[in-house]
PDB file of N, CA and C in Angstrom:
ATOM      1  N   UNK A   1     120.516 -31.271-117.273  1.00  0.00           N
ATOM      2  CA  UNK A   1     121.038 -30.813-118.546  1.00  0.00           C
ATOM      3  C   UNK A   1     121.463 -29.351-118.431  1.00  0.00           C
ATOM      4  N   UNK A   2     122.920 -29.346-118.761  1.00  0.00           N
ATOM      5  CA  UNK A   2     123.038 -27.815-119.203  1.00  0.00           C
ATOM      6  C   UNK A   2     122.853 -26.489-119.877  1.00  0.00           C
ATOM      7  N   UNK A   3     122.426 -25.692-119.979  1.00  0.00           N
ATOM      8  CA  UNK A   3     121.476 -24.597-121.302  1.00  0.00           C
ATOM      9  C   UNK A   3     123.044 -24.381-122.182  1.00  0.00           C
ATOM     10  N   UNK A   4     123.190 -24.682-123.445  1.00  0.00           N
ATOM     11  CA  UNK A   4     124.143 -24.358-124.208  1.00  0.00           C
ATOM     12  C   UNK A   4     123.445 -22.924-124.690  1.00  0.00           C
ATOM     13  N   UNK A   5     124.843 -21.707-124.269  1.00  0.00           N
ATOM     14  CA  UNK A   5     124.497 -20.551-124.653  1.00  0.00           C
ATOM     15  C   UNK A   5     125.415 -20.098-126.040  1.00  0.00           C
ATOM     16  N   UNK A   6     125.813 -21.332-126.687  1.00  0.00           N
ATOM     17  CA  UNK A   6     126.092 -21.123-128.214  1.00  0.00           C
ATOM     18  C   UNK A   6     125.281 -20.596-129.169  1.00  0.00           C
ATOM     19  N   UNK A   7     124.434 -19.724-129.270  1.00  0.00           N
ATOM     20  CA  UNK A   7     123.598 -19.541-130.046  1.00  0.00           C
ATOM     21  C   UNK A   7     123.881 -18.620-131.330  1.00  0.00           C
ATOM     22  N   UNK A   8     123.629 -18.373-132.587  1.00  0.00           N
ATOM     23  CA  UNK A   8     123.787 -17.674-133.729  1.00  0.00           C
ATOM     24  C   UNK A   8     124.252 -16.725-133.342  1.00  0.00           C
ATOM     25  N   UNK A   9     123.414 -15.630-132.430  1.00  0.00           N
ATOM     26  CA  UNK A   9     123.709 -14.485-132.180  1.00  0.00           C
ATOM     27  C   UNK A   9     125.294 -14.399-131.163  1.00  0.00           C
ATOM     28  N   UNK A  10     124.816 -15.301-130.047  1.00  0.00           N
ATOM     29  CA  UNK A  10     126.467 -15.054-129.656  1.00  0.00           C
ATOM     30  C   UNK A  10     127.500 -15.469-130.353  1.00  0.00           C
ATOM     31  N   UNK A  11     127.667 -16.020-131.094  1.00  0.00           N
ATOM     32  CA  UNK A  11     128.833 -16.805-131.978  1.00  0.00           C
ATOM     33  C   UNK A  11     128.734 -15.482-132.687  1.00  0.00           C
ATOM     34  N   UNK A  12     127.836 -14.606-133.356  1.00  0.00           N
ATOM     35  CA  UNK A  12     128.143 -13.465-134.215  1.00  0.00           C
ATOM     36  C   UNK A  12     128.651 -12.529-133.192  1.00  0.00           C
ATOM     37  N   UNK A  13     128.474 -11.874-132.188  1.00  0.00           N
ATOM     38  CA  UNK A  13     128.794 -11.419-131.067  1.00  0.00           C
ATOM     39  C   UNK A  13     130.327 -11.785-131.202  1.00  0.00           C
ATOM     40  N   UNK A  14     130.877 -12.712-131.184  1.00  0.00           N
ATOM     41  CA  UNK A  14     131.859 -13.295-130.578  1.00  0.00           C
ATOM     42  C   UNK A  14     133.223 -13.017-131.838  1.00  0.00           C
ATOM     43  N   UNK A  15     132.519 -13.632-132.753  1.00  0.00           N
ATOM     44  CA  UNK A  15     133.515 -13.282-134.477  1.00  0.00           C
ATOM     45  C   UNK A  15     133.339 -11.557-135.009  1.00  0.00           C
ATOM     46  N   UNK A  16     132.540 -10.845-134.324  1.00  0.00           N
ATOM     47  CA  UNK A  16     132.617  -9.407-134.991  1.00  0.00           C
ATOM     48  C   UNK A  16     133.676  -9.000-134.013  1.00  0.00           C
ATOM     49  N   UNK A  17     133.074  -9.317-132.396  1.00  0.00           N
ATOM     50  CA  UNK A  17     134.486  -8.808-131.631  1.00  0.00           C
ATOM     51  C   UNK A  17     135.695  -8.728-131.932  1.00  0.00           C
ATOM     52  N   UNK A  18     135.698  -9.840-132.070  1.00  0.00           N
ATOM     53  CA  UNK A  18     137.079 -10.453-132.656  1.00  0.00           C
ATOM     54  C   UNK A  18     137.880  -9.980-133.795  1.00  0.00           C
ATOM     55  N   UNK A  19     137.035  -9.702-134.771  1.00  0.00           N
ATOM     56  CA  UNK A  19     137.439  -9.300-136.077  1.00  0.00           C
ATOM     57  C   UNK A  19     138.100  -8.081-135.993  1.00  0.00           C
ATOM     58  N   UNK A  20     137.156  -7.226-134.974  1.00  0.00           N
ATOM     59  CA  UNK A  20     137.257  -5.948-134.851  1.00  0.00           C
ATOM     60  C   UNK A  20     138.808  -5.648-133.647  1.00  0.00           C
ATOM     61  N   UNK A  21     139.199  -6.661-132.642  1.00  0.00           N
ATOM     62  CA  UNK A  21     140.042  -6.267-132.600  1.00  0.00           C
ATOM     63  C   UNK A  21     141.248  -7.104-133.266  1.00  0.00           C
ATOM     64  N   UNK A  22     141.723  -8.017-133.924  1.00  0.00           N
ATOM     65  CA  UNK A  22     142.228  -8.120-134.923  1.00  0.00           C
ATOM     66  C   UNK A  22     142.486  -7.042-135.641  1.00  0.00           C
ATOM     67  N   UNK A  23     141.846  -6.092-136.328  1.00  0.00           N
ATOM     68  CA  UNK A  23     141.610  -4.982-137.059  1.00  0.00           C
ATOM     69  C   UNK A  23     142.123  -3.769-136.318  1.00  0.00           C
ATOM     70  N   UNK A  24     141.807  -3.523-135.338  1.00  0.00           N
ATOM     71  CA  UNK A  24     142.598  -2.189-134.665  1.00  0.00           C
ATOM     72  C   UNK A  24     144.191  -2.611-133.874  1.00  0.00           C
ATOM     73  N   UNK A  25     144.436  -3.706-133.528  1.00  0.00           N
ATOM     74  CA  UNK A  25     145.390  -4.013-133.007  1.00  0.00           C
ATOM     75  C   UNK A  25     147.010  -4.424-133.738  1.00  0.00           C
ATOM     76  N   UNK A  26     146.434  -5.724-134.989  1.00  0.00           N
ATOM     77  CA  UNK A  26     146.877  -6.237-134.899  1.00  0.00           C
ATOM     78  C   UNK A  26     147.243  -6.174-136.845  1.00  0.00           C
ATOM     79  N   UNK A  27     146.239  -5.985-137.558  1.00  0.00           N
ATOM     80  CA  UNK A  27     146.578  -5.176-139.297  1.00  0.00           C
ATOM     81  C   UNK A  27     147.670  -3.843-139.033  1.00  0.00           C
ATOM     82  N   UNK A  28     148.573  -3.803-139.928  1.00  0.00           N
ATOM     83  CA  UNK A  28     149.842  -2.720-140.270  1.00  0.00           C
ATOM     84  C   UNK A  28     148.637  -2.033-141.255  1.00  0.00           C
ATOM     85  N   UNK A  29     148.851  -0.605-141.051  1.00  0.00           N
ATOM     86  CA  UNK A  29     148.092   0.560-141.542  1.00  0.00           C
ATOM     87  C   UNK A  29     149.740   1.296-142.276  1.00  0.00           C
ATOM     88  N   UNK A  30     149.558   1.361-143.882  1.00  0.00           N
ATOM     89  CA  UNK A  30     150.962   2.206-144.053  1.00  0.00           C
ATOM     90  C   UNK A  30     150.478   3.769-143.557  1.00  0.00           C
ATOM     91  N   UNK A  31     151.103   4.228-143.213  1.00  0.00           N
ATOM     92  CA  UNK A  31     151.722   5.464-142.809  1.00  0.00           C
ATOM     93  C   UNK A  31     152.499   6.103-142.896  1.00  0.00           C
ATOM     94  N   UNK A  32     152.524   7.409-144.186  1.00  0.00           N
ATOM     95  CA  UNK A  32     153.961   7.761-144.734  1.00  0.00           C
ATOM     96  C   UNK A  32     154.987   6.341-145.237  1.00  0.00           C
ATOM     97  N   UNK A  33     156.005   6.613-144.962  1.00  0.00           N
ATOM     98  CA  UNK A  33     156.773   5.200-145.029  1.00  0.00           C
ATOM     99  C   UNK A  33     156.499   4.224-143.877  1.00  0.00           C
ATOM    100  N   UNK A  34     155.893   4.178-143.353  1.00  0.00           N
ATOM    101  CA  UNK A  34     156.242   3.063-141.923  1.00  0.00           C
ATOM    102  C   UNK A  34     154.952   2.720-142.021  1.00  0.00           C
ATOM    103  N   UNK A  35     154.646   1.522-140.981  1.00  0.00           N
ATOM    104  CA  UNK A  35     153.109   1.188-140.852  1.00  0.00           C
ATOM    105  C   UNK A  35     152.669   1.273-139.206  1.00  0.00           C
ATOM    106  N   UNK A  36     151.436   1.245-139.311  1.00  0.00           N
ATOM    107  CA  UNK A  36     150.809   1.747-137.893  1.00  0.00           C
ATOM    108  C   UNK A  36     149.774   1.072-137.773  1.00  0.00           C
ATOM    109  N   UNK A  37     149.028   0.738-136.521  1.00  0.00           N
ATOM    110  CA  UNK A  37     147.918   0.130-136.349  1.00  0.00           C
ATOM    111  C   UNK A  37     146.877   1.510-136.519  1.00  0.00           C
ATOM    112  N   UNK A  38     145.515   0.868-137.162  1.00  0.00           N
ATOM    113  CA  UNK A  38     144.141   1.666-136.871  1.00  0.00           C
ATOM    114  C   UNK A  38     143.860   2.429-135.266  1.00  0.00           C
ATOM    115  N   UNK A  39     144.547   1.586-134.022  1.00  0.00           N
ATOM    116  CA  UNK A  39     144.449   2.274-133.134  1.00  0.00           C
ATOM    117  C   UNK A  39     145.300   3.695-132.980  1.00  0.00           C
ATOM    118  N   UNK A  40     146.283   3.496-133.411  1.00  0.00           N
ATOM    119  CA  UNK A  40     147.354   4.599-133.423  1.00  0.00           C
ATOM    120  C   UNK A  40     146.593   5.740-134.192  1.00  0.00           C
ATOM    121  N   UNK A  41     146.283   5.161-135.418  1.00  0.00           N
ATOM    122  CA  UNK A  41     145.796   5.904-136.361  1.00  0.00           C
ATOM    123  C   UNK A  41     144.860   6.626-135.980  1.00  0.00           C
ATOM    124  N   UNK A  42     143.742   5.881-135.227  1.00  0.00           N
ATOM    125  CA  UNK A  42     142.717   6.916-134.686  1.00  0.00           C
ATOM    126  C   UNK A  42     143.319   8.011-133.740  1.00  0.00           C
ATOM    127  N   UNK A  43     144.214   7.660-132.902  1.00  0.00           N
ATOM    128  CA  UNK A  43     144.591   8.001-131.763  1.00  0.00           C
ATOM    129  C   UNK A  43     145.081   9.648-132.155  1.00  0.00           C
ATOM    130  N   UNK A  44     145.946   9.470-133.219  1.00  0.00           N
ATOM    131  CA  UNK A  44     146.797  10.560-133.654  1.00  0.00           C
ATOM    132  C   UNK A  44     145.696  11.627-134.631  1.00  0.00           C
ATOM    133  N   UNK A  45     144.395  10.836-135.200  1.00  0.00           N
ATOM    134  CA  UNK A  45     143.550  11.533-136.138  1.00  0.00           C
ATOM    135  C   UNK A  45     142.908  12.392-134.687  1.00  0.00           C
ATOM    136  N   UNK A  46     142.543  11.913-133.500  1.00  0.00           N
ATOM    137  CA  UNK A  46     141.463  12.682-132.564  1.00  0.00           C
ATOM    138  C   UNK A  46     142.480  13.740-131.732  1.00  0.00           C
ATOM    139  N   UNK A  47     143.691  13.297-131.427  1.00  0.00           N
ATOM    140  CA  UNK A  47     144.872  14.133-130.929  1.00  0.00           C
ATOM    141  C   UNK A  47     144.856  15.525-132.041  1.00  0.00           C
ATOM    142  N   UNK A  48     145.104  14.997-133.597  1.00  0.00           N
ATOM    143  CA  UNK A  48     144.918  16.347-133.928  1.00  0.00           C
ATOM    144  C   UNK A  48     143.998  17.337-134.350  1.00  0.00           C
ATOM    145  N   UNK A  49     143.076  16.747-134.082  1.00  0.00           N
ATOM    146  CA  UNK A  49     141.573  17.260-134.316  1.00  0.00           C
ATOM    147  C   UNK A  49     141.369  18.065-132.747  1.00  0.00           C
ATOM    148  N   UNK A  50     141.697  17.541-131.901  1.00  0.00           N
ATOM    149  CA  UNK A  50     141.720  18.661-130.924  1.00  0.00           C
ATOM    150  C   UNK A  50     142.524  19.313-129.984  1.00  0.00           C
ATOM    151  N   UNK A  51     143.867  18.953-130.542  1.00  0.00           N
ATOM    152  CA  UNK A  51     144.959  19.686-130.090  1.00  0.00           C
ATOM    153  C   UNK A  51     145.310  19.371-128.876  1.00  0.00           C
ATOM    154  N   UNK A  52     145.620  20.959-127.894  1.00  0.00           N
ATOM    155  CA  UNK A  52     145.965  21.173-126.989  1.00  0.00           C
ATOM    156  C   UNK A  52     145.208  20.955-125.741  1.00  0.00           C
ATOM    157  N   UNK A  53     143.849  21.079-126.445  1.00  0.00           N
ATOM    158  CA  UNK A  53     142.496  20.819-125.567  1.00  0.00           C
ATOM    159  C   UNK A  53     141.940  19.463-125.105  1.00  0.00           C
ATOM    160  N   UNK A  54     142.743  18.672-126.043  1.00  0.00           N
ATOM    161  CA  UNK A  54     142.129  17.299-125.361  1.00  0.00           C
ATOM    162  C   UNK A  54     142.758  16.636-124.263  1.00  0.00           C
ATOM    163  N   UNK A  55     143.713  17.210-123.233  1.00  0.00           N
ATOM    164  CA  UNK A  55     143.664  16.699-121.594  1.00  0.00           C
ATOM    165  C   UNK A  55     142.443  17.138-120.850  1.00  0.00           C
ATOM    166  N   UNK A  56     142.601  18.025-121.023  1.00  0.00           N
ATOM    167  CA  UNK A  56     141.154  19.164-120.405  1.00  0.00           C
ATOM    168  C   UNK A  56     139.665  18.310-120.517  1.00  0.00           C
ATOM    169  N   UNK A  57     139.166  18.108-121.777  1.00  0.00           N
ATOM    170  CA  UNK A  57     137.971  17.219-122.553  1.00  0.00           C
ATOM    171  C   UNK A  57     138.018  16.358-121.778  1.00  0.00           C
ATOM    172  N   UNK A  58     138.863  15.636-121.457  1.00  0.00           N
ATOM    173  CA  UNK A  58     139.413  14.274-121.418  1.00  0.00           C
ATOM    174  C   UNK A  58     138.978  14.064-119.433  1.00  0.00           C
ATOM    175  N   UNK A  59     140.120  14.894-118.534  1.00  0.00           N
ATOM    176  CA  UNK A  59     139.685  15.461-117.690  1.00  0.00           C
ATOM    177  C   UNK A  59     137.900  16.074-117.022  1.00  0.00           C
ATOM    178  N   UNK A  60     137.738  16.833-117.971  1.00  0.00           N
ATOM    179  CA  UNK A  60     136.076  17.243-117.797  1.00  0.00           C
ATOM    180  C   UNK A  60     134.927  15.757-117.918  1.00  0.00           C
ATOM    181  N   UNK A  61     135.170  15.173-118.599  1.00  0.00           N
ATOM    182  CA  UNK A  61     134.639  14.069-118.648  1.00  0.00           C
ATOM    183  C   UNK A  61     134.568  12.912-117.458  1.00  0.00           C
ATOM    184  N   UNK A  62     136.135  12.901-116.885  1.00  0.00           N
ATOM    185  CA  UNK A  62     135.965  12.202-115.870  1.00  0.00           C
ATOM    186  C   UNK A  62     135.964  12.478-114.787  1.00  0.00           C
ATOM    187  N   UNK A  63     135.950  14.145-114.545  1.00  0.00           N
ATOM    188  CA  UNK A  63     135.121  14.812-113.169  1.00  0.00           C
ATOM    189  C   UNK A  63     133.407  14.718-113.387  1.00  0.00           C
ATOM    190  N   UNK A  64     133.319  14.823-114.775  1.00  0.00           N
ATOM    191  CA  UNK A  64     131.559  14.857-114.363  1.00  0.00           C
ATOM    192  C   UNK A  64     131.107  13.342-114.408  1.00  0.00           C
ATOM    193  N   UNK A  65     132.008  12.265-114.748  1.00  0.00           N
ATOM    194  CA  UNK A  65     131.611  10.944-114.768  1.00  0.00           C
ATOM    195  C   UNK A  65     131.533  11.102-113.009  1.00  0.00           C
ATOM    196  N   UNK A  66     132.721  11.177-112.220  1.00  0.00           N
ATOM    197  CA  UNK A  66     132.836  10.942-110.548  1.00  0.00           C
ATOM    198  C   UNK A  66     131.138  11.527-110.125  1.00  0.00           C
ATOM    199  N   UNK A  67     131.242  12.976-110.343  1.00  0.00           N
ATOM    200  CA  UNK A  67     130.512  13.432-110.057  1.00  0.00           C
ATOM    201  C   UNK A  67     128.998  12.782-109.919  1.00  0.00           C
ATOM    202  N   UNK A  68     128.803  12.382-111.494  1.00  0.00           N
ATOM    203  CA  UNK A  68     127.209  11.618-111.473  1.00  0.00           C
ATOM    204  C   UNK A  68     127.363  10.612-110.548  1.00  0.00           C
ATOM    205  N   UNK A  69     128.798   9.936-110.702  1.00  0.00           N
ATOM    206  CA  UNK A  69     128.466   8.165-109.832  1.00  0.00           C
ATOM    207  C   UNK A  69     128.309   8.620-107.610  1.00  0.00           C
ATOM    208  N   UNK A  70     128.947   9.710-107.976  1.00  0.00           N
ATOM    209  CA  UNK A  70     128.960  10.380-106.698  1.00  0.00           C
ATOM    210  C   UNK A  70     127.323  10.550-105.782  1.00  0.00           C
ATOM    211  N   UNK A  71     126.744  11.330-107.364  1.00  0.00           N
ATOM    212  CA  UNK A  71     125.458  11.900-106.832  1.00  0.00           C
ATOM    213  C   UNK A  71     123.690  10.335-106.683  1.00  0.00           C
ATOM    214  N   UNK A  72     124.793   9.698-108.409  1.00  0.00           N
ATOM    215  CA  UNK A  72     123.421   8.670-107.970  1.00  0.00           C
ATOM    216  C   UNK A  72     123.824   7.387-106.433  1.00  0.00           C
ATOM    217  N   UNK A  73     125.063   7.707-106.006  1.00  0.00           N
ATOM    218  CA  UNK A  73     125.158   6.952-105.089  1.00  0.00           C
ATOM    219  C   UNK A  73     124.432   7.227-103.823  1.00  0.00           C
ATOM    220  N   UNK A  74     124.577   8.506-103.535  1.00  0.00           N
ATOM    221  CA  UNK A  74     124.116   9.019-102.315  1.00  0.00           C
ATOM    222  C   UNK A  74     122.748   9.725-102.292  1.00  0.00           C
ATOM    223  N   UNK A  75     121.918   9.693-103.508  1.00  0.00           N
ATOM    224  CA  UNK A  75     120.564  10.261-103.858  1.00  0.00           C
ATOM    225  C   UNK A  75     119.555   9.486-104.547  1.00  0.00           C
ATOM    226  N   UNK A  76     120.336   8.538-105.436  1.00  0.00           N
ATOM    227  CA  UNK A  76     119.896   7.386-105.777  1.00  0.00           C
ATOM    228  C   UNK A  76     118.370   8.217-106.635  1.00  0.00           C
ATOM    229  N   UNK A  77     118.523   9.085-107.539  1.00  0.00           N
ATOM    230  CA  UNK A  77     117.832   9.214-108.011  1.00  0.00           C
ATOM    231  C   UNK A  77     116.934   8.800-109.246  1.00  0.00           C
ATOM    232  N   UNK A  78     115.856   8.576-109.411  1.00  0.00           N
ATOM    233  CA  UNK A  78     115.085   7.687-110.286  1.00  0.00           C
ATOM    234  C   UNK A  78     115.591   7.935-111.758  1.00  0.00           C
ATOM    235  N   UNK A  79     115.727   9.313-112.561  1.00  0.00           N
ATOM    236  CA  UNK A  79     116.221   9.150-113.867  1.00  0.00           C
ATOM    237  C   UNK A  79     117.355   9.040-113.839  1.00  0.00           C
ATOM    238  N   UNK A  80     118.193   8.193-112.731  1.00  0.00           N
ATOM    239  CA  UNK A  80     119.140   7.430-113.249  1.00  0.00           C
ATOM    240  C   UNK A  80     119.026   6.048-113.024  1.00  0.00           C
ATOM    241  N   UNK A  81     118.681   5.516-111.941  1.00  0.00           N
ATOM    242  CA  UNK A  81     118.447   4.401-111.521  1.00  0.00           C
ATOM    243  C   UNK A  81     117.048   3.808-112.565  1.00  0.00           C
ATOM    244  N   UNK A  82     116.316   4.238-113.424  1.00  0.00           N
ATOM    245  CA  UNK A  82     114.921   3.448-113.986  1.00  0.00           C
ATOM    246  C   UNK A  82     115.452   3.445-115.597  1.00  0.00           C
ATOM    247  N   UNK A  83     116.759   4.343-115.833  1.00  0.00           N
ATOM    248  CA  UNK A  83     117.399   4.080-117.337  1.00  0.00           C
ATOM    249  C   UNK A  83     118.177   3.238-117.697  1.00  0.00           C
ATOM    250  N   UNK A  84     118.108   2.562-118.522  1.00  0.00           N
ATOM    251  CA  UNK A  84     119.329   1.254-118.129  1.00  0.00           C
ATOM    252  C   UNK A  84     120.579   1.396-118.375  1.00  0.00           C
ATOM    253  N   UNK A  85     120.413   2.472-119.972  1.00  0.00           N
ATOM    254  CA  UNK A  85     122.134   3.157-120.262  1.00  0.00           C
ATOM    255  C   UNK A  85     122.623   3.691-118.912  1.00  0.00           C
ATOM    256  N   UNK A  86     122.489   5.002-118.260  1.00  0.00           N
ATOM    257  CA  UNK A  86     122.403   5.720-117.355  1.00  0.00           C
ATOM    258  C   UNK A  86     122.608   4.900-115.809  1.00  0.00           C
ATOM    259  N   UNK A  87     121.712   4.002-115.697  1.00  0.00           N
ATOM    260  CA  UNK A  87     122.065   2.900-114.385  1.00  0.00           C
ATOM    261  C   UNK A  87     123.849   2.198-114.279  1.00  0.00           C
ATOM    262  N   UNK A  88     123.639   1.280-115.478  1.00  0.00           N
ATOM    263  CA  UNK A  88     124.480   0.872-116.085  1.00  0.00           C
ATOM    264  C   UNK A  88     126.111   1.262-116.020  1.00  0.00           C
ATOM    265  N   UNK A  89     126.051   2.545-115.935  1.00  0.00           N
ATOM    266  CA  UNK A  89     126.955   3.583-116.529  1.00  0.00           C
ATOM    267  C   UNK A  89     127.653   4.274-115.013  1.00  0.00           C
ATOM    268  N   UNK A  90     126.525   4.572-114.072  1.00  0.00           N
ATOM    269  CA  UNK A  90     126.991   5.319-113.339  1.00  0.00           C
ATOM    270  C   UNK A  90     126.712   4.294-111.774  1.00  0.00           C
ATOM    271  N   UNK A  91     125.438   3.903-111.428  1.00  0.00           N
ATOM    272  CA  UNK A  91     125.059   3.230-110.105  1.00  0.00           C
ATOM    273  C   UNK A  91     126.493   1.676-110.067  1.00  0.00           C
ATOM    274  N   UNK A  92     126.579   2.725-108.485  1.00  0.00           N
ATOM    275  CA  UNK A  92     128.458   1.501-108.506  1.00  0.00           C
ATOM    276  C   UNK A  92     127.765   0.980-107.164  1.00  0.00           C
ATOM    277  N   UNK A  93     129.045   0.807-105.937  1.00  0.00           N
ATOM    278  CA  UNK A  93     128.718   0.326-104.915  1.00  0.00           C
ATOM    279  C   UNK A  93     129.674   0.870-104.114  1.00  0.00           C
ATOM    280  N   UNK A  94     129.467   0.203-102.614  1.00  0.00           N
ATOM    281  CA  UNK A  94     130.596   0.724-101.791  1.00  0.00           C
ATOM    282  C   UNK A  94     132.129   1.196-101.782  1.00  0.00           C
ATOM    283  N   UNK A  95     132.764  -0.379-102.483  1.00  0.00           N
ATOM    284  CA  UNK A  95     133.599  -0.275-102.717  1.00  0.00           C
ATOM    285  C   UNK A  95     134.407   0.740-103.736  1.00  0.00           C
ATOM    286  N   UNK A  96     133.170   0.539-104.525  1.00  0.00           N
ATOM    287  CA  UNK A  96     134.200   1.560-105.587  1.00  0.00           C
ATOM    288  C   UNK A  96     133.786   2.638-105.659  1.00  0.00           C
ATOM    289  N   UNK A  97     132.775   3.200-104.796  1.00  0.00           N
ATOM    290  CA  UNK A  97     132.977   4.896-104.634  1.00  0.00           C
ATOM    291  C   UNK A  97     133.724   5.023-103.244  1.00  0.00           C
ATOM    292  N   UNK A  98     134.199   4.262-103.069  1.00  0.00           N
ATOM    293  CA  UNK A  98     135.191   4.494-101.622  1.00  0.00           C
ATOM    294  C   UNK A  98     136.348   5.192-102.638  1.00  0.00           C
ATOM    295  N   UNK A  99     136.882   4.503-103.460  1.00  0.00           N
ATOM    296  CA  UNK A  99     138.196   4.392-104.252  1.00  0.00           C
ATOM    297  C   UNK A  99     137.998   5.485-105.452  1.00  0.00           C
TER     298      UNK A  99
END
């Protein structure tokens, strides 16, 4: 017999996803005269909330992302490897700290 992994929770899992991108993708947001998706919308609300500075942010973020996956690769240190966010997040493998 097979384990059916239909259960309440994943089926809710499954219809919030969903809803949610329905909702950023795919609903017209008016905008001035024209309409826009919620993604745009966010996109252009965080663009001008930080200007000129957000390549940089943006940038800094994914040198110190390399960086951690860099360091727990080759040090493999315990408060990253025993956290699960933190594990999760940064502990990769060969391949993709080759790349």
């Amino acid at each position: 017999m097979e384990k059916s992994y239909v259960t309440a929770k994943n089926l809710c899992k499954f219809l919030f996803g969903s809803a949610f991108g329905v909702l950023m993708f795919l609903v017209p947001i008016p905008q001035g005269e024209s309409f826009t998706t919620l993604l745009d919308f966010l996109k252009s609300w965080i663009k001008g909330l930080f200007g000129a500075s957000l390549p940089y942010i943006i940038m800094a973020i994914l040198v110190v992302s390399a960086v951690v996956s860099l360091y727990d690769y080759i040090a493999k240190p315990d408060w990253i490897r025993k956290n699960h966010y933190l594990s999760r997040a940064f502990s990769t493998n060969t391949a993709v700290s080759c790349f």
